[in-house]
N, C-alpha and C. Protein backbone atom coordinates (compact mmCIF):
# COMPACT_ATOMS: atom_id res chain seq x y z
N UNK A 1 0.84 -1.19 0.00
CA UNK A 1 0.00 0.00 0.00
C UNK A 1 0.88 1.25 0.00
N UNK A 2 0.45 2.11 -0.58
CA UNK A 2 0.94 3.89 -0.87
C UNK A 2 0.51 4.78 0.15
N UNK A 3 1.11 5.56 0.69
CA UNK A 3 0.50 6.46 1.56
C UNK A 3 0.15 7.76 0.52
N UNK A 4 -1.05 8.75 0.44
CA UNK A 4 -1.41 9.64 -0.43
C UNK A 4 -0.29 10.68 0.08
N UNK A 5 -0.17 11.26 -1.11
CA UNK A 5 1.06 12.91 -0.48
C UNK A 5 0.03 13.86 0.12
N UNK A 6 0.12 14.04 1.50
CA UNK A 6 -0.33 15.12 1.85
C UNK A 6 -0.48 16.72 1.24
N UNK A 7 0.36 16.69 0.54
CA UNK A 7 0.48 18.05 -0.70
C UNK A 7 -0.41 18.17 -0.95
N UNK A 8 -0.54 16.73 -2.05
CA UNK A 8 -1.54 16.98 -3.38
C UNK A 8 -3.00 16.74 -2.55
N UNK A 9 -3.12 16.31 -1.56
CA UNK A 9 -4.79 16.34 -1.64
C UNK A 9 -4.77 17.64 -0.43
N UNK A 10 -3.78 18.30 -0.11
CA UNK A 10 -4.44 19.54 0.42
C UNK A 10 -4.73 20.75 -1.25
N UNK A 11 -3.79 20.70 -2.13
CA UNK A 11 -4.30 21.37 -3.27
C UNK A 11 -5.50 20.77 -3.77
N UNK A 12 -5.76 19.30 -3.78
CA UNK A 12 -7.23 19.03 -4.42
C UNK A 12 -8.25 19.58 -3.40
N UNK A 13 -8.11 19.76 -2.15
CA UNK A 13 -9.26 20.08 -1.19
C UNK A 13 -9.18 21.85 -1.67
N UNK A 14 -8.60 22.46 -1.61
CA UNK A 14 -8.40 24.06 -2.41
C UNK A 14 -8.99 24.57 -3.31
N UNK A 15 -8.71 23.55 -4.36
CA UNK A 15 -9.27 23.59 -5.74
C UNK A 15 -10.65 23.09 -5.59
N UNK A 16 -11.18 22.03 -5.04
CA UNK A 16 -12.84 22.24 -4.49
C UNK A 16 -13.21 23.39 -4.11
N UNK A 17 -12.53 23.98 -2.89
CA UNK A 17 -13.22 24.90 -2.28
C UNK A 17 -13.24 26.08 -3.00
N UNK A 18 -12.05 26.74 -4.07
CA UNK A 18 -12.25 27.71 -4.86
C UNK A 18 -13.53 27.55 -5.60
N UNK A 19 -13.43 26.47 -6.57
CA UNK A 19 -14.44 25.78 -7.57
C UNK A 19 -16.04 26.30 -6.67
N UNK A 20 -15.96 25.44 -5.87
CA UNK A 20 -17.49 25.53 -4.88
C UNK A 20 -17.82 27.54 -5.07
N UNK A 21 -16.76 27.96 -4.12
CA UNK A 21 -16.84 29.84 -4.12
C UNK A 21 -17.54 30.17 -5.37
N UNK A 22 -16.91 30.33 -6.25
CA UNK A 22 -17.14 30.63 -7.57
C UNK A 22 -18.45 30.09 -8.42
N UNK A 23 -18.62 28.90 -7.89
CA UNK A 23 -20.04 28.49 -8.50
C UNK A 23 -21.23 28.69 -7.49
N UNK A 24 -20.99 29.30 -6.69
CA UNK A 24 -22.09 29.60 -5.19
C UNK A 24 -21.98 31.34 -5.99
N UNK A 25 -21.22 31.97 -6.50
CA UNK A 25 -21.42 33.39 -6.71
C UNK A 25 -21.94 33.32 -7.99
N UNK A 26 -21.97 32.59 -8.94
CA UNK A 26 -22.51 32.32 -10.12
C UNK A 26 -24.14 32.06 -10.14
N UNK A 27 -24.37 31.28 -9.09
CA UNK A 27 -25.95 31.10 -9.38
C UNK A 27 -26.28 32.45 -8.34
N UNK A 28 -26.00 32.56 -7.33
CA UNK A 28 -26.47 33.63 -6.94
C UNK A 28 -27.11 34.49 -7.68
N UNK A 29 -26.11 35.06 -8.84
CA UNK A 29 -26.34 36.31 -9.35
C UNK A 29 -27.24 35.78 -10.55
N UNK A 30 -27.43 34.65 -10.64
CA UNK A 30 -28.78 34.36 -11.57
C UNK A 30 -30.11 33.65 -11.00
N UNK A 31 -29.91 34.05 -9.49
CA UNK A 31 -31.38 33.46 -8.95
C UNK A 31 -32.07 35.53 -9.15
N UNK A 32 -33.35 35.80 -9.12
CA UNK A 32 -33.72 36.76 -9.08
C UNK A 32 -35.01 35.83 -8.31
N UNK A 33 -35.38 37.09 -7.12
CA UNK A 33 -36.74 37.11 -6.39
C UNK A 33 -37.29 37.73 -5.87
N UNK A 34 -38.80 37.70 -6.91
CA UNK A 34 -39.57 39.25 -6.54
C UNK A 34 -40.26 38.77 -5.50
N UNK A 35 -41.10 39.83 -5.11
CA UNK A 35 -42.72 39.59 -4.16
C UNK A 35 -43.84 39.62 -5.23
N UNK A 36 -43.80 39.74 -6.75
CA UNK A 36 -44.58 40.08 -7.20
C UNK A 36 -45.19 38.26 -7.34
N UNK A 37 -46.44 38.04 -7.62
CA UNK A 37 -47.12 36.30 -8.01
C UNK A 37 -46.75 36.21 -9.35
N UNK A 38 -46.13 35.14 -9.41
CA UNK A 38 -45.79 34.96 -10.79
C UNK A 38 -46.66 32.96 -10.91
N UNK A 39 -46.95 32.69 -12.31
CA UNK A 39 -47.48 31.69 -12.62
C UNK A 39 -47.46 30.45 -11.48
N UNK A 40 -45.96 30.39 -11.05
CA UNK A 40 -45.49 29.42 -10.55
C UNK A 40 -45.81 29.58 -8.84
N UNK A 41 -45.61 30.56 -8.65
CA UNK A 41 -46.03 30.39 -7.49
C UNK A 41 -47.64 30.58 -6.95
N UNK A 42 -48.14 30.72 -7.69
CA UNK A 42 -50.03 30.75 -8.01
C UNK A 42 -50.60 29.36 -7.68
N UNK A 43 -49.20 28.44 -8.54
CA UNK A 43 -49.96 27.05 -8.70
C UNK A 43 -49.27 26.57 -7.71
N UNK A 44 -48.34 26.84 -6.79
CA UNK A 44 -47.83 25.96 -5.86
C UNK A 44 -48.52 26.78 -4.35
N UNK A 45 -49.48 27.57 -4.20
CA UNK A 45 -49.71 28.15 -3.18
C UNK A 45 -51.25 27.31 -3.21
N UNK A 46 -52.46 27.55 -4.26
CA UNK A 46 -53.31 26.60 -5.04
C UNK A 46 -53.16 25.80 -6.56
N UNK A 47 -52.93 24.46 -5.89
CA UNK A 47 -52.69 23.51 -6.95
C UNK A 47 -53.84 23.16 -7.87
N UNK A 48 -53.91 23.07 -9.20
CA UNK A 48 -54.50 23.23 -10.23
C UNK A 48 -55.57 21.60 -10.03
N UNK A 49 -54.79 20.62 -9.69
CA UNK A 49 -54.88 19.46 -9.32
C UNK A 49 -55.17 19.10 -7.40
N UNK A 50 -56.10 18.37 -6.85
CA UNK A 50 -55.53 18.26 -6.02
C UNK A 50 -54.87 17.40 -5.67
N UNK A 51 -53.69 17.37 -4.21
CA UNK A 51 -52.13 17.03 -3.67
C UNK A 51 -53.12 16.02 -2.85
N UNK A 52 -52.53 15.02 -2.60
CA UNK A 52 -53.13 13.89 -1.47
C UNK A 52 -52.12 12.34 -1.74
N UNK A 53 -51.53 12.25 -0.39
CA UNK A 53 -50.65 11.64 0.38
C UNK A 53 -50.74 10.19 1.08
N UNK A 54 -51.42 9.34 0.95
CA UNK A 54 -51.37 8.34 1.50
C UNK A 54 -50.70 7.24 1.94
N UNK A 55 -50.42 7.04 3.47
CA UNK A 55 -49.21 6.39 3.61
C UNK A 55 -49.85 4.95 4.72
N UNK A 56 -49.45 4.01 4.28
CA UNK A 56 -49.65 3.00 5.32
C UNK A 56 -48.64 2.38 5.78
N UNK A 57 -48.79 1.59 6.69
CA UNK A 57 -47.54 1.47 8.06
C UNK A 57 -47.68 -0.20 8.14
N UNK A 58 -46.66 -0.98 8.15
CA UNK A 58 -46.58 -2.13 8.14
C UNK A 58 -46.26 -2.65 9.36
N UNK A 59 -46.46 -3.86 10.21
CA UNK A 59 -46.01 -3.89 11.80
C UNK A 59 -45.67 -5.65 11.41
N UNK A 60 -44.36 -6.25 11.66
CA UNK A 60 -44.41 -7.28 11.82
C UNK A 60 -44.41 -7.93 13.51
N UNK A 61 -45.80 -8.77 13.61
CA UNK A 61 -45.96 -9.20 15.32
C UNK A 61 -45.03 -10.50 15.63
N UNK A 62 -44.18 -11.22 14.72
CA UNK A 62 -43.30 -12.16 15.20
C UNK A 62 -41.95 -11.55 14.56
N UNK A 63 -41.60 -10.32 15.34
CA UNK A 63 -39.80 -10.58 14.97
C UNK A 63 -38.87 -11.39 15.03
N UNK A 64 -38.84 -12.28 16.60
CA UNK A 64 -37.96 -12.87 16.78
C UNK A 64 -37.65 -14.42 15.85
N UNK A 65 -39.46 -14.86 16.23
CA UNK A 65 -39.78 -15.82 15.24
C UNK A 65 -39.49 -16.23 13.76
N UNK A 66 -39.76 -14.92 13.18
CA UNK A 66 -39.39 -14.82 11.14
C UNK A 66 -37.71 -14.94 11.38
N UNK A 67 -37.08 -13.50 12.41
CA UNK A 67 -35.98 -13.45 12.13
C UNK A 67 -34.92 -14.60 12.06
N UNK A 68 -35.65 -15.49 13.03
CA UNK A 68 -34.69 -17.18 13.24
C UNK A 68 -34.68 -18.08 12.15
N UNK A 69 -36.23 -17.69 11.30
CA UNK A 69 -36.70 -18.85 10.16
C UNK A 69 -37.74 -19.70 10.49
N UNK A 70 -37.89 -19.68 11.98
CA UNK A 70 -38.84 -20.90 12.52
C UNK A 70 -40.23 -20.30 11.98
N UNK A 71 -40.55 -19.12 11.69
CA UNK A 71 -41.87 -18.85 11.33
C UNK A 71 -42.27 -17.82 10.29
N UNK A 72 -43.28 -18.37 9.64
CA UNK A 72 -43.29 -16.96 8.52
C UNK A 72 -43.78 -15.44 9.31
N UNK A 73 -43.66 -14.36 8.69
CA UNK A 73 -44.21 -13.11 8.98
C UNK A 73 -45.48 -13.24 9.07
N UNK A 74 -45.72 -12.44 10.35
CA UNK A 74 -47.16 -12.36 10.67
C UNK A 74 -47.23 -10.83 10.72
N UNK A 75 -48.47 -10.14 9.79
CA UNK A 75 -48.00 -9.08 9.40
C UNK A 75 -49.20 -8.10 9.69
N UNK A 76 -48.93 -7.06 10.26
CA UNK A 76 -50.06 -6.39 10.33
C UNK A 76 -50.46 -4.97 9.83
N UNK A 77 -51.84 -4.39 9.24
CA UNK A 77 -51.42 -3.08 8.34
C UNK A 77 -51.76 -2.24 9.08
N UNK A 78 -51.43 -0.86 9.22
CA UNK A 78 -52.19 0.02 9.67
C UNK A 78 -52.22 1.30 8.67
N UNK A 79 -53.39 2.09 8.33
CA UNK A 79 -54.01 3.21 7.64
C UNK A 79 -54.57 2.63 6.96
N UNK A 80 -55.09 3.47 5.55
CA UNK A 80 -54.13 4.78 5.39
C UNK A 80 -53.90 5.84 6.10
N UNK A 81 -52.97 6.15 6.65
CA UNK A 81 -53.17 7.90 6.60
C UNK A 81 -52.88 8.90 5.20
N UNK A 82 -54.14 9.18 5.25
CA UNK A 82 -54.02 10.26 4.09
C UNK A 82 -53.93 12.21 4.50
N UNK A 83 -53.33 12.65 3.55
CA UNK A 83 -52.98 13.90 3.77
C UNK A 83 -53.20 14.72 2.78
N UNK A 84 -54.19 15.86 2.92
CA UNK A 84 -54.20 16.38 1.96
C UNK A 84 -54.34 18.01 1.86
């Protein structure tokens, strides 16, 4: 095995962090944000469609049991919870 040169990966960690600077001042200066409503935020404040979330929750009641092999999953559901 090689040990890395401490040099070169303190210049590669440098050269990230310049790189990073420079592309953090780049979008900056091309994000623009008004207060005025524009299309996009019309439809994400009221969605054109409605948003709804449904999530159900799985519970297995023999862990120890499945986990050994001696028994299949015994499985139990709970919801939906829906969100909307």
């Amino acid at each position: 095995m090689t040990k890395e040169n401490p040099k070169r990966t303190s210049i590669i960690i440098l050269i990230t962090i310049i790189i990073s600077d420079f592309l953090m001042i780049a979008l900056q200066s091309q994000i623009v944000i008004t207060s005025e409503p524009n299309d996009f935020t019309k439809n994400w404040q009221n969605p054109p469609i409605p948003i709804t979330l449904d999530a159900y929750i799985f519970s297995i009641d023999n862990p120890t049991g499945f986990s050994s092999g001696r028994e299949r999953a015994k499985i139990r559901e709970f919801g939906p919870y829906s969100y909307r």
